[in-house]
N, C-alpha and C. Protein backbone atom coordinates (compact mmCIF):
# COMPACT_ATOMS: atom_id res chain seq x y z
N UNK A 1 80.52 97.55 174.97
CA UNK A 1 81.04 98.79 175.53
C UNK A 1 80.27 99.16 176.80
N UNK A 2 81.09 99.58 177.31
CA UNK A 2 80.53 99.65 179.21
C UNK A 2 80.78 101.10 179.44
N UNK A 3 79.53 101.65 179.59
CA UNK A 3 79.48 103.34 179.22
C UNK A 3 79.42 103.88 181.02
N UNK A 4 80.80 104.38 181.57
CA UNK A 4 80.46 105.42 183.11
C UNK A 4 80.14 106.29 182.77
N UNK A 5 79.18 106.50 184.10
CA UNK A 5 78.74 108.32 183.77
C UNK A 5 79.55 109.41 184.93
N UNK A 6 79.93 109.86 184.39
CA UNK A 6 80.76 111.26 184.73
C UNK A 6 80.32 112.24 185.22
N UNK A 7 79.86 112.61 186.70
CA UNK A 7 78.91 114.05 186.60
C UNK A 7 80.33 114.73 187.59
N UNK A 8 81.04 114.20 188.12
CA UNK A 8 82.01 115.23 188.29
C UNK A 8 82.38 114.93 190.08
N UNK A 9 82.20 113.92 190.12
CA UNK A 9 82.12 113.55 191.86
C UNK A 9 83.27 112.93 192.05
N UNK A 10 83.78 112.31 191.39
CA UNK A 10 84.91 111.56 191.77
C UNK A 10 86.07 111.15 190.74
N UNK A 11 86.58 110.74 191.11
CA UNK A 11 87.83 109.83 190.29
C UNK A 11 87.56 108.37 189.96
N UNK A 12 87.43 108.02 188.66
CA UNK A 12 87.03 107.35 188.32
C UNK A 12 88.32 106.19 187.55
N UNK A 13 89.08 106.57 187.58
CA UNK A 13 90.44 105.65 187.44
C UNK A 13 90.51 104.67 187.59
N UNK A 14 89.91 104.73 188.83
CA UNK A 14 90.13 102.99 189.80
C UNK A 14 89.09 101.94 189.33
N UNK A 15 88.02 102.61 188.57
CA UNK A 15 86.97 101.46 188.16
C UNK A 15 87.18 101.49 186.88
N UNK A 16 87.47 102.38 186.17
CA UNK A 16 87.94 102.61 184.43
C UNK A 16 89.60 101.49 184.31
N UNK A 17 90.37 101.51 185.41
CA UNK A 17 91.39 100.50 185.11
C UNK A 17 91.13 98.97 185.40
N UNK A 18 90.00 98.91 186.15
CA UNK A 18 89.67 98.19 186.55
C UNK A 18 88.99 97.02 185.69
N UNK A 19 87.92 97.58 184.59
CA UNK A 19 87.08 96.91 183.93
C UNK A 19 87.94 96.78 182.52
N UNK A 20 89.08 97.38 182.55
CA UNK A 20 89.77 97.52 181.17
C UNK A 20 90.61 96.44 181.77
N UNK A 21 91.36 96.11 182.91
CA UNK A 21 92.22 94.93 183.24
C UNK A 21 91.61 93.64 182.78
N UNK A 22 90.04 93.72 183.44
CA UNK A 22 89.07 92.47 183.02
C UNK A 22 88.99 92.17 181.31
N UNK A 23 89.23 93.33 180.48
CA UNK A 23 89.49 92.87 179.06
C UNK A 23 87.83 93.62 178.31
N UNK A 24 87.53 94.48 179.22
CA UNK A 24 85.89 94.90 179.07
C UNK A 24 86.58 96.42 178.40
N UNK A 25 85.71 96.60 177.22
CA UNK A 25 85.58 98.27 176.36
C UNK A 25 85.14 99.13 177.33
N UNK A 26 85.05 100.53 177.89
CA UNK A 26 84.85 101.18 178.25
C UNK A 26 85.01 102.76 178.02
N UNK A 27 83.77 103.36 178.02
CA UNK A 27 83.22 104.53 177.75
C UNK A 27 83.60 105.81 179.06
N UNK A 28 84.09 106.83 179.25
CA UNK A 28 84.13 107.63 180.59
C UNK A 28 83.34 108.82 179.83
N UNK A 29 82.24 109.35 180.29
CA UNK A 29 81.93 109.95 180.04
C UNK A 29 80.82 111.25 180.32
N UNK A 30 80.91 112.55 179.97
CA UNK A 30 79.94 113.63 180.34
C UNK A 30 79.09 113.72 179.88
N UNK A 31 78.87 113.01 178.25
CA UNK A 31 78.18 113.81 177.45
C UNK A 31 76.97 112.88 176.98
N UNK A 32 76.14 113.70 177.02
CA UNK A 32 74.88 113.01 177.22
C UNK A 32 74.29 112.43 176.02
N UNK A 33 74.80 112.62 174.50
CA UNK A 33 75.00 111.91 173.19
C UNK A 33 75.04 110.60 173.81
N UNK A 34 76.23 110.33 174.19
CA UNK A 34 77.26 108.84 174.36
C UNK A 34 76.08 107.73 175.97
N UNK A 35 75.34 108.81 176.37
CA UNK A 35 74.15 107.97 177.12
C UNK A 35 73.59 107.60 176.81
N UNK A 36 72.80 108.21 175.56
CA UNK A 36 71.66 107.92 174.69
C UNK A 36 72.37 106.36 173.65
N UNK A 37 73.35 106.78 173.61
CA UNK A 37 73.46 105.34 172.61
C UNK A 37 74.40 104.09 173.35
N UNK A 38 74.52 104.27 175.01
CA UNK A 38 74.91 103.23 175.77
C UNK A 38 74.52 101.94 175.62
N UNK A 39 75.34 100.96 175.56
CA UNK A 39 75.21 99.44 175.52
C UNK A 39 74.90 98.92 177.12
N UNK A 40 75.86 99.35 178.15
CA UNK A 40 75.67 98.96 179.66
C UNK A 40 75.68 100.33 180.20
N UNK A 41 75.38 100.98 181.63
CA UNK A 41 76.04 101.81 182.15
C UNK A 41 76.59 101.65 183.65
N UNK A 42 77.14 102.11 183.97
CA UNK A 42 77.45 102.34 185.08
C UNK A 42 77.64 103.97 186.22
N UNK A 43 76.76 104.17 187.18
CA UNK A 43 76.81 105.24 187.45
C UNK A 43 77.30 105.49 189.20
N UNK A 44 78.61 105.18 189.22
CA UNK A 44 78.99 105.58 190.33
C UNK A 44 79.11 106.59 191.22
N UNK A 45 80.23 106.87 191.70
CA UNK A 45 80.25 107.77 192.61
C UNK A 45 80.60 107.89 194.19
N UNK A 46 81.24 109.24 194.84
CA UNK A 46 81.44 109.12 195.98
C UNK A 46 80.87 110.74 196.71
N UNK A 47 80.30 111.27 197.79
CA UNK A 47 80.20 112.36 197.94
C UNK A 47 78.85 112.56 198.77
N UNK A 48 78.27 113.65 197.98
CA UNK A 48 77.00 114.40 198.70
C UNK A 48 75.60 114.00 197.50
N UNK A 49 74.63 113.37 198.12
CA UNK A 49 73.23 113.20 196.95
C UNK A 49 72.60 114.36 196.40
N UNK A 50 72.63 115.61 197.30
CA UNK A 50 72.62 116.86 196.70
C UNK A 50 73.34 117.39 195.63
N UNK A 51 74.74 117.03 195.79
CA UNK A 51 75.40 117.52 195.06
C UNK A 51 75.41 116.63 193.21
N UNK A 52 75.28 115.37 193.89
CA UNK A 52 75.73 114.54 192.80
C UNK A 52 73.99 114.68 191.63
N UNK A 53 72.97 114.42 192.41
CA UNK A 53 71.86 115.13 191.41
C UNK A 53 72.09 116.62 191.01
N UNK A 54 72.51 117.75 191.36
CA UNK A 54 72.76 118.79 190.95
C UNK A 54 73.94 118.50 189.71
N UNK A 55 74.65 118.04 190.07
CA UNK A 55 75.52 117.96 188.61
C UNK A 55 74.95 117.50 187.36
N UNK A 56 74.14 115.67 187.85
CA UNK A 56 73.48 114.87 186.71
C UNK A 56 72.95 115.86 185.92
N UNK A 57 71.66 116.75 186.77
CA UNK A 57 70.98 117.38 186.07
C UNK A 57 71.95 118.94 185.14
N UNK A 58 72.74 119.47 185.77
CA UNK A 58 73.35 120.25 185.24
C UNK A 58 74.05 120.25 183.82
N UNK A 59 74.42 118.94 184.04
CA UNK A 59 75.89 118.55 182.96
C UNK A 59 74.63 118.12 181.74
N UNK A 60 73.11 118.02 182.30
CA UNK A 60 72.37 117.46 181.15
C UNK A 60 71.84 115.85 180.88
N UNK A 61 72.75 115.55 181.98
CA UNK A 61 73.08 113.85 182.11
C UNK A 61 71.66 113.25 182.59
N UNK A 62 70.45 113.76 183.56
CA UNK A 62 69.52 113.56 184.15
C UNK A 62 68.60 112.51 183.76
N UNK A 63 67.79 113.43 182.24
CA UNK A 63 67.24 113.02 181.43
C UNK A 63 67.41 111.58 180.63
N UNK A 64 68.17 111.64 180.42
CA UNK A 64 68.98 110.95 178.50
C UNK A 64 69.04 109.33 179.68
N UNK A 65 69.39 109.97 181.20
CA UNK A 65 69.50 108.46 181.57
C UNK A 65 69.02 107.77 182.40
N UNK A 66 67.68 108.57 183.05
CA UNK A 66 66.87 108.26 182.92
C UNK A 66 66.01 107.33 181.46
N UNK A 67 65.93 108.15 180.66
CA UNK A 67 65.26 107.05 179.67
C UNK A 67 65.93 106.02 179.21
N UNK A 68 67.33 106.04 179.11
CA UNK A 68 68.00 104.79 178.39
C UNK A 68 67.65 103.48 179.69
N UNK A 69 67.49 104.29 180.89
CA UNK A 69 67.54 102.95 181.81
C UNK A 69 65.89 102.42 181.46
N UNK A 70 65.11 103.24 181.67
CA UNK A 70 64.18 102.48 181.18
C UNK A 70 63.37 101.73 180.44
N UNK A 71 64.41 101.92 179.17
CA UNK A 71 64.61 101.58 177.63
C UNK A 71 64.93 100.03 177.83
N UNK A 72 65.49 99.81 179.00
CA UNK A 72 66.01 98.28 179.54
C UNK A 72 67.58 98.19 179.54
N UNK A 73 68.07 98.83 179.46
CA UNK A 73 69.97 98.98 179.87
C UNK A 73 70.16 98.94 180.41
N UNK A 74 70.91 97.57 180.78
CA UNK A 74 71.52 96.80 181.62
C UNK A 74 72.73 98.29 182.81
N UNK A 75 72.15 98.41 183.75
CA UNK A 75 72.64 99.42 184.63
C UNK A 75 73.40 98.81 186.03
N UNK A 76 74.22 99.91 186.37
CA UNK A 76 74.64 99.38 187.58
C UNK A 76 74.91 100.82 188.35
N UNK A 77 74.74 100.77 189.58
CA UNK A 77 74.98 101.95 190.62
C UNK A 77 76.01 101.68 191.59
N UNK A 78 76.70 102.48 192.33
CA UNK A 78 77.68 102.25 192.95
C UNK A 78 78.23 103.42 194.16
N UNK A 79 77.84 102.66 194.93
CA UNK A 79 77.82 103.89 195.99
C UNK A 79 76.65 105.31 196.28
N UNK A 80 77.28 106.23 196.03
CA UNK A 80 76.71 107.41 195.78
C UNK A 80 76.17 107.05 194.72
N UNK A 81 76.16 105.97 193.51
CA UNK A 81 75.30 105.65 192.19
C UNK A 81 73.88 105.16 192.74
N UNK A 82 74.35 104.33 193.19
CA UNK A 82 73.13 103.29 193.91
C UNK A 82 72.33 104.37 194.53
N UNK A 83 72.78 105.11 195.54
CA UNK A 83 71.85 106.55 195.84
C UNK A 83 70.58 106.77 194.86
N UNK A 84 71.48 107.39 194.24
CA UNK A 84 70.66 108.35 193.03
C UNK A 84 69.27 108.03 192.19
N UNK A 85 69.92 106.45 192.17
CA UNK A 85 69.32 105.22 191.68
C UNK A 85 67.54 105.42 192.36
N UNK A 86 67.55 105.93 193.51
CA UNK A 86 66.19 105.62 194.86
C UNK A 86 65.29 107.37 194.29
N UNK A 87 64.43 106.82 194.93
CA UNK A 87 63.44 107.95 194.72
C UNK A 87 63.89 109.30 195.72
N UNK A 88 64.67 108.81 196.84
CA UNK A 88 64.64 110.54 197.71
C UNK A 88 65.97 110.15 198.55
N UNK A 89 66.10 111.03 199.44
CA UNK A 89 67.19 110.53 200.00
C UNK A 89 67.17 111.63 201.21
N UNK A 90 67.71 111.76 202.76
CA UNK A 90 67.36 112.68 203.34
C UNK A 90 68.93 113.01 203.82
N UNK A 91 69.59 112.84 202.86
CA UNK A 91 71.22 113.72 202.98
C UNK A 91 71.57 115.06 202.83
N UNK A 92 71.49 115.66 204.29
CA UNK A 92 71.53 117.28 204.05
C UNK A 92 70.22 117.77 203.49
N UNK A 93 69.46 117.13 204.54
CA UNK A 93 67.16 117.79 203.76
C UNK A 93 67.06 116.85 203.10
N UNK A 94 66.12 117.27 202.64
CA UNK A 94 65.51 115.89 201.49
C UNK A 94 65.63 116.47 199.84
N UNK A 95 65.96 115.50 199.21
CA UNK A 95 66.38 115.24 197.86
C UNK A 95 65.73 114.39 197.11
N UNK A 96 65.17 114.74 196.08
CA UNK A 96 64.61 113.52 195.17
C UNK A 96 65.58 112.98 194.31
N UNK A 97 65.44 112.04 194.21
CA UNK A 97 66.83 111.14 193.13
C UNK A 97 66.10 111.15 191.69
N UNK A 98 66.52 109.96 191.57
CA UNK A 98 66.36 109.49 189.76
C UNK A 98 64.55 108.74 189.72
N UNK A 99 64.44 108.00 190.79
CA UNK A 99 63.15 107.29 191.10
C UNK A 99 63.33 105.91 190.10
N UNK A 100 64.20 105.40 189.88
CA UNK A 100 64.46 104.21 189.64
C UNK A 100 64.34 102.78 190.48
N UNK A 101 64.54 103.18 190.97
CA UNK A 101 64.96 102.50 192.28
C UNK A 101 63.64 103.12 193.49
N UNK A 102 62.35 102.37 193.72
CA UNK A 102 61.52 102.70 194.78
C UNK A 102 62.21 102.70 196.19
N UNK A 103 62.66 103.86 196.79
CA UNK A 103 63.30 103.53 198.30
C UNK A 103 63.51 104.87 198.52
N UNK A 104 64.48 104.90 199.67
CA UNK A 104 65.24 106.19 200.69
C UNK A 104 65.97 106.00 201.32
N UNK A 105 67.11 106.90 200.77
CA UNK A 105 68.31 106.72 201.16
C UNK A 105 68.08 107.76 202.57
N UNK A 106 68.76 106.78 203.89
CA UNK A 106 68.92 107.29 205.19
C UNK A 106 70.17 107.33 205.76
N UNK A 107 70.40 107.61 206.77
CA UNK A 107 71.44 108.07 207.43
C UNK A 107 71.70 106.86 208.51
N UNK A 108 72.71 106.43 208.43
CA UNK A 108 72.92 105.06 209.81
C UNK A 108 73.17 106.03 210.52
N UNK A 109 72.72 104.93 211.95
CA UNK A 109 72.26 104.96 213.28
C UNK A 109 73.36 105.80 213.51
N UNK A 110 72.82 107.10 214.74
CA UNK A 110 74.07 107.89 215.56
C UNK A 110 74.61 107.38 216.45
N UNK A 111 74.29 105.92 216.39
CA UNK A 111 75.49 105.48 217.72
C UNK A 111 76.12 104.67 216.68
N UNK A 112 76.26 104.48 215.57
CA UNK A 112 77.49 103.92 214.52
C UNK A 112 78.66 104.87 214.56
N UNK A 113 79.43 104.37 214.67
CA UNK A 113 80.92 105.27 214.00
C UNK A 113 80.65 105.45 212.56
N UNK A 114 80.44 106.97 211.85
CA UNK A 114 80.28 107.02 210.44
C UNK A 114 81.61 107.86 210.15
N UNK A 115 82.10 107.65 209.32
CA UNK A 115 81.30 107.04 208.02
C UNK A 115 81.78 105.34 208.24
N UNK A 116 81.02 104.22 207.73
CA UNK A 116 81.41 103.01 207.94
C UNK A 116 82.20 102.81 206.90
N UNK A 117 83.34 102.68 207.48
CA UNK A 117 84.75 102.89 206.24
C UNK A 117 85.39 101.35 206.46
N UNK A 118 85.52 100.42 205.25
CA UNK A 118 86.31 99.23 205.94
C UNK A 118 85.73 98.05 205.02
N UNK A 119 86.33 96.82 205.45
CA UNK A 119 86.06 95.40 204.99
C UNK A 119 84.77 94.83 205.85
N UNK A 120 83.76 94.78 205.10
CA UNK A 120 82.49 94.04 205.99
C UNK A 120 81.89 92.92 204.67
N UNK A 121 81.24 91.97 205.22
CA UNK A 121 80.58 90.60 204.88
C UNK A 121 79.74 90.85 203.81
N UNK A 122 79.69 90.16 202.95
CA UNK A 122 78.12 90.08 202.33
C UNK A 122 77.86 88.32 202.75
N UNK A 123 75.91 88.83 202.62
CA UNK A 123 75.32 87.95 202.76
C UNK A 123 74.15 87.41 201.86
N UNK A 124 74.47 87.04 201.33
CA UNK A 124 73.28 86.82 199.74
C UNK A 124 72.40 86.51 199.94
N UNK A 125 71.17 86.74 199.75
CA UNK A 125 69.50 86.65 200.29
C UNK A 125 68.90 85.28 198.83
N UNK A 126 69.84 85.41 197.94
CA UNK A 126 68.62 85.10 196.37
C UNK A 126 69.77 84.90 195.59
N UNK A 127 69.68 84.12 194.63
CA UNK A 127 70.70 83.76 193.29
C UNK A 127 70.56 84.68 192.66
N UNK A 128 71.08 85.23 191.54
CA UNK A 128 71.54 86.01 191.10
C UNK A 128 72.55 85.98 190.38
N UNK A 129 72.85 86.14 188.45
CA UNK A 129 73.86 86.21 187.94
C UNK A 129 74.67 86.81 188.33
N UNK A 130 74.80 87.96 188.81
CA UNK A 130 75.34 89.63 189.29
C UNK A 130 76.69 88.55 190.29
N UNK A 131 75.76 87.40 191.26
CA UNK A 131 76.92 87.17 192.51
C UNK A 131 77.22 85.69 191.92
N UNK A 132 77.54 85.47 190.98
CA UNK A 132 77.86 83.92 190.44
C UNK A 132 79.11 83.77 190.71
N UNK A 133 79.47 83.11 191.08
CA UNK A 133 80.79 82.54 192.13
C UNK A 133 81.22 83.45 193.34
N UNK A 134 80.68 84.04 193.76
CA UNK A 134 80.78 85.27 195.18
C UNK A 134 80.06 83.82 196.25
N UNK A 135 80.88 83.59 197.35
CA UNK A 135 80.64 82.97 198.36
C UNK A 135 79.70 83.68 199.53
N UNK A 136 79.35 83.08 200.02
CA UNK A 136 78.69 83.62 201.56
C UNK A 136 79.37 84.06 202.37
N UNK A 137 79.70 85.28 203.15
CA UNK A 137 80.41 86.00 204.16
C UNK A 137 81.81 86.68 203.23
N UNK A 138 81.60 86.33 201.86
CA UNK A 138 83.06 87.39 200.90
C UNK A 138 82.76 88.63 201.54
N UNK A 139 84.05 89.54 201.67
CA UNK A 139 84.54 90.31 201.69
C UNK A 139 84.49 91.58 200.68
N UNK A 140 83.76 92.68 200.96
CA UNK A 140 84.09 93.66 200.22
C UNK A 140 84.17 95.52 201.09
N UNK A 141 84.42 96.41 199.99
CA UNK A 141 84.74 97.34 200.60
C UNK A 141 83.62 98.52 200.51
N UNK A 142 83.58 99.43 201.95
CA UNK A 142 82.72 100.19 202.08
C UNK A 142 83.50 100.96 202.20
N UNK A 143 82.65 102.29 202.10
CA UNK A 143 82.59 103.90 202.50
C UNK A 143 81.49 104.53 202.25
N UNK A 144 80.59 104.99 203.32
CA UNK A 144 79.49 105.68 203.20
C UNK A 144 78.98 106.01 204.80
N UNK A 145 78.22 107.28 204.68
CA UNK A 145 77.20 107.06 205.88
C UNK A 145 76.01 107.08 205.71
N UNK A 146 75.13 106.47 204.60
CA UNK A 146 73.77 106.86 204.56
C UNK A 146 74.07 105.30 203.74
N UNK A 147 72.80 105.08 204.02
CA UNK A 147 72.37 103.07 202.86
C UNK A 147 70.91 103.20 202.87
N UNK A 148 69.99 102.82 201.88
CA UNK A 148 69.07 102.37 201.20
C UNK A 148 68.25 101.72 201.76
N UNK A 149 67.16 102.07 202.55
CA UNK A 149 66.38 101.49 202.59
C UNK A 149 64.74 101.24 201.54
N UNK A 150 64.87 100.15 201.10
CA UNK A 150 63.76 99.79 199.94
C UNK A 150 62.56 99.63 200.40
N UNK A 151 61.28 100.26 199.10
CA UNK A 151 60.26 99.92 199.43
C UNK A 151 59.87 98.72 199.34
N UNK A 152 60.74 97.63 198.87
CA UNK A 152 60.31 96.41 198.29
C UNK A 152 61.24 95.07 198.92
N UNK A 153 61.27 94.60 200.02
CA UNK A 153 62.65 93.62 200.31
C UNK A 153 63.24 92.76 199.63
N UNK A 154 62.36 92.91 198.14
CA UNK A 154 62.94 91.36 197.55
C UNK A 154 63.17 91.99 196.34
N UNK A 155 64.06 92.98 196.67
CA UNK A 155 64.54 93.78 195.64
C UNK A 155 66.26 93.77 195.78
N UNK A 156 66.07 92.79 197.23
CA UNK A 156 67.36 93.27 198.04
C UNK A 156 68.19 91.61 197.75
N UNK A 157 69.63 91.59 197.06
CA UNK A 157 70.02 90.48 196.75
C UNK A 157 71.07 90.09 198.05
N UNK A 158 71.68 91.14 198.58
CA UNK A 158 72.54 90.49 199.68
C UNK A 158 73.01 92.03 200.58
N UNK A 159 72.99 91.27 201.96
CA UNK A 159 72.90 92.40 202.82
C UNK A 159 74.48 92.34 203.43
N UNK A 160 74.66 93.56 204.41
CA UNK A 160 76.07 93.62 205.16
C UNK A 160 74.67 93.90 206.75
N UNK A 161 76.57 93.45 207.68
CA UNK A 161 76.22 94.02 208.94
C UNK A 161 77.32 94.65 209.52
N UNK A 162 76.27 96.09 210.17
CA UNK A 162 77.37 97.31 210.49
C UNK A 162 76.64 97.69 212.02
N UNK A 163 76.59 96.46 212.64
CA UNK A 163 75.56 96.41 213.75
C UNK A 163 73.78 96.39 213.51
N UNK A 164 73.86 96.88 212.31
CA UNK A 164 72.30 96.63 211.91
C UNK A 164 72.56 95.93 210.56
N UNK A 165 71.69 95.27 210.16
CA UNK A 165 71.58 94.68 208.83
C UNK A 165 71.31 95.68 207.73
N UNK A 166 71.72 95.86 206.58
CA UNK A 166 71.39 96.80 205.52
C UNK A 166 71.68 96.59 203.99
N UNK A 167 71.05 96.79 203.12
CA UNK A 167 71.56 96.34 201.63
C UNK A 167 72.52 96.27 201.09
N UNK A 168 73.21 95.52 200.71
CA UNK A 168 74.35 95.58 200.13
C UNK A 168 74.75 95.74 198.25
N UNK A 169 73.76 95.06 198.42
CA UNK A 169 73.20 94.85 196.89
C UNK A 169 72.01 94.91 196.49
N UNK A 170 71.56 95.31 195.51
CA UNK A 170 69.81 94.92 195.36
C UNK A 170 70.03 95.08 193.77
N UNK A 171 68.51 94.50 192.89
CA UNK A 171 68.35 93.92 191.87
C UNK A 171 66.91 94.54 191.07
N UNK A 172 66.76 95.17 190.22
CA UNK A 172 65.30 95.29 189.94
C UNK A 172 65.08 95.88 188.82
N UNK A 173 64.79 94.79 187.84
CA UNK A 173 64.85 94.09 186.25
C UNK A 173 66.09 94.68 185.99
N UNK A 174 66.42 95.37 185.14
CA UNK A 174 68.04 95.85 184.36
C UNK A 174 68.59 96.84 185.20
N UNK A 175 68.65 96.62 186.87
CA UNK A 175 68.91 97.90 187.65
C UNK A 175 69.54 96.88 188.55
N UNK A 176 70.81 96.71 188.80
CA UNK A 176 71.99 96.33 189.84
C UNK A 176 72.52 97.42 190.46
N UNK A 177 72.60 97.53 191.90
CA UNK A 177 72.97 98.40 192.64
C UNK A 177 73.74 97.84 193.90
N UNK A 178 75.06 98.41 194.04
CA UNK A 178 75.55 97.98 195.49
C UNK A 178 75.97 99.05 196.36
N UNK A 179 75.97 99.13 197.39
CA UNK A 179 76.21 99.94 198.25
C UNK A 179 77.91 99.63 198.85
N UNK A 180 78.60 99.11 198.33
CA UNK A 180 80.20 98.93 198.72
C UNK A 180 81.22 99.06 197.02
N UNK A 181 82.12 99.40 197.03
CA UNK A 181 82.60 99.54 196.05
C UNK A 181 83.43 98.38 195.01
N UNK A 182 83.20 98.04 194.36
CA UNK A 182 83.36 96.75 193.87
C UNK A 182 84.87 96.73 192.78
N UNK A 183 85.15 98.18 192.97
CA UNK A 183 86.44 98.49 192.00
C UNK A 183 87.24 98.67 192.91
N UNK A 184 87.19 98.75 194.24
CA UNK A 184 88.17 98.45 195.61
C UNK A 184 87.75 97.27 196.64
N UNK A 185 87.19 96.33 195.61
CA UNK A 185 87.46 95.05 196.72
C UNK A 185 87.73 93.54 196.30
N UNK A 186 89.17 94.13 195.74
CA UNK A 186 89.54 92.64 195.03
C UNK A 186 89.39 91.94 194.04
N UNK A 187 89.54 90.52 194.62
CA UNK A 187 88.91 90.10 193.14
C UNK A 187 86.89 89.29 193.37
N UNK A 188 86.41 89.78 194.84
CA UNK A 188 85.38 89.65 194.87
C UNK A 188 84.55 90.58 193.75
N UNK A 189 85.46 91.90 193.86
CA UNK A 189 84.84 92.89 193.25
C UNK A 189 84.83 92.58 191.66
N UNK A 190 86.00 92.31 191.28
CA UNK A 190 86.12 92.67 190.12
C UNK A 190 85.28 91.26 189.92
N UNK A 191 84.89 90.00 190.31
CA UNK A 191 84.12 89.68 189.52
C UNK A 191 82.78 90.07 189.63
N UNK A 192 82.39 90.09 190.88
CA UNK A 192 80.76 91.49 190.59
C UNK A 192 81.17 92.25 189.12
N UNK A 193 81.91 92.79 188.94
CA UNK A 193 82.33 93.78 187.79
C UNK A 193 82.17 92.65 186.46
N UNK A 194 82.71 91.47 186.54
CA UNK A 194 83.10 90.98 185.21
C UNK A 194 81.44 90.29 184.59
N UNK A 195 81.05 89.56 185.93
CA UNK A 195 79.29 89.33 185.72
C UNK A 195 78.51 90.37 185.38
N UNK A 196 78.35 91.74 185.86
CA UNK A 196 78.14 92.69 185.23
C UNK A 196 77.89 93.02 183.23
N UNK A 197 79.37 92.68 183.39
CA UNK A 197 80.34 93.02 181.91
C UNK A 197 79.18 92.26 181.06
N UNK A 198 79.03 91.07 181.38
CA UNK A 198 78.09 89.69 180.66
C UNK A 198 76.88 89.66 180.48
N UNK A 199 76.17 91.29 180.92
CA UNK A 199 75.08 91.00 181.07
C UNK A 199 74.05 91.72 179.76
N UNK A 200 73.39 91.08 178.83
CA UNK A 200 73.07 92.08 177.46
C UNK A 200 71.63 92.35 178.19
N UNK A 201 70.80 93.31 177.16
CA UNK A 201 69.34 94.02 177.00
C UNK A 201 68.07 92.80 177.01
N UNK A 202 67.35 93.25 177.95
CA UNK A 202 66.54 92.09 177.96
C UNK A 202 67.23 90.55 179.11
N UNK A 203 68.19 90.57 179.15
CA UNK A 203 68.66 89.41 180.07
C UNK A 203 69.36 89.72 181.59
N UNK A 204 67.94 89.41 181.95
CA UNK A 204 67.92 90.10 183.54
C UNK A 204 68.71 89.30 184.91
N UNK A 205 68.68 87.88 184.65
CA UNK A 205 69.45 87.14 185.42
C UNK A 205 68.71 86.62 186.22
């Protein structure tokens, strides 16, 4: 069972039909019971890092998942997830996240067209179960204006370029995170999604 977390940011349809097409159980959910006894999670999202930690913590969600991730549950972030995932973030002031994830989320360059909305490259740095049959230069989909920069580079499994190089993915023990949306990009995505699906407690890849 593949448990989303719900804090109230988005529509979650598109990745809930998504992992159920793949033939994967899935959990949608607020309630912070159903975190505590998660098998995988997934914590997406689209929006504001202010906003989306103000909910986690609101709805109660903060806590419960925090510890299950560090319990070793197999996690995944996604977008605005992957955010949250980092220790701070300077979207609209500065914000502390979840601190899962050692980094800071920044703002691309003001001479980028933001938000970087569109089909851009990945480039895989490191093997990785997460990208097992994903080619070099596949195709996936963005929307964001702020990306991750890590305290650690070899945390980082495959990058995009949006005139500068930047994470696309990163890895660190039961913590998968991408910065493009993997429930809107095909069937690159959905198998990021299905390797995901495969992945139990303790088996890091």
């Amino acid at each position: 069972m593949i448990t989303v977390v719900d804090y109230k940011v988005n529509n979650l349809r598109s990745l809930e039909n998504t992992l159920r097409r793949l033939g994967h159980d899935v959990r949608v959910t607020s309630d912070p019971n159903d975190i505590r006894t998660a098998e995988q999670l997934i914590l997406p999202g689209v929006g504001a890092f202010g906003d989306g930690m103000a909910n986690l913590r609101k709805l109660g969600l903060a806590d419960p998942f925090i510890e299950k991730v560090k319990s070793g549950t197999p996690t995944l972030g996604i977008c605005l997830g992957m955010h949250l995932l980092c220790t701070e973030s300077e979207e609209f002031g500065l914000h502390r996240g979840l601190d899962l994830l050692q980094g800071r989320v920044v703002k691309l360059p003001a001479s980028l067209r933001v938000p970087h909305m569109g089909w851009n490259q990945l480039h895989p740095k490191r093997a990785n179960g997460l990208m097992e049959g994903i080619t070099e230069s596949a195709f996936v989909y963005f929307v964001h204006s702020y990306y991750v920069q890590p305290e650690a580079d070899d945390i980082v499994l495959a990058t995009t370029d949006y005139e500068i190089e930047f994470p696309a993915i990163v890895h660190a023990r039961n913590i998968w995170a991408t910065q493009f949306h993997p429930e809107k990009s095909q069937h690159v995505g959905e198998r990021i999604l299905d390797n995901f699906a495969q992945v139990r407690r303790g088996q890091f890849l």
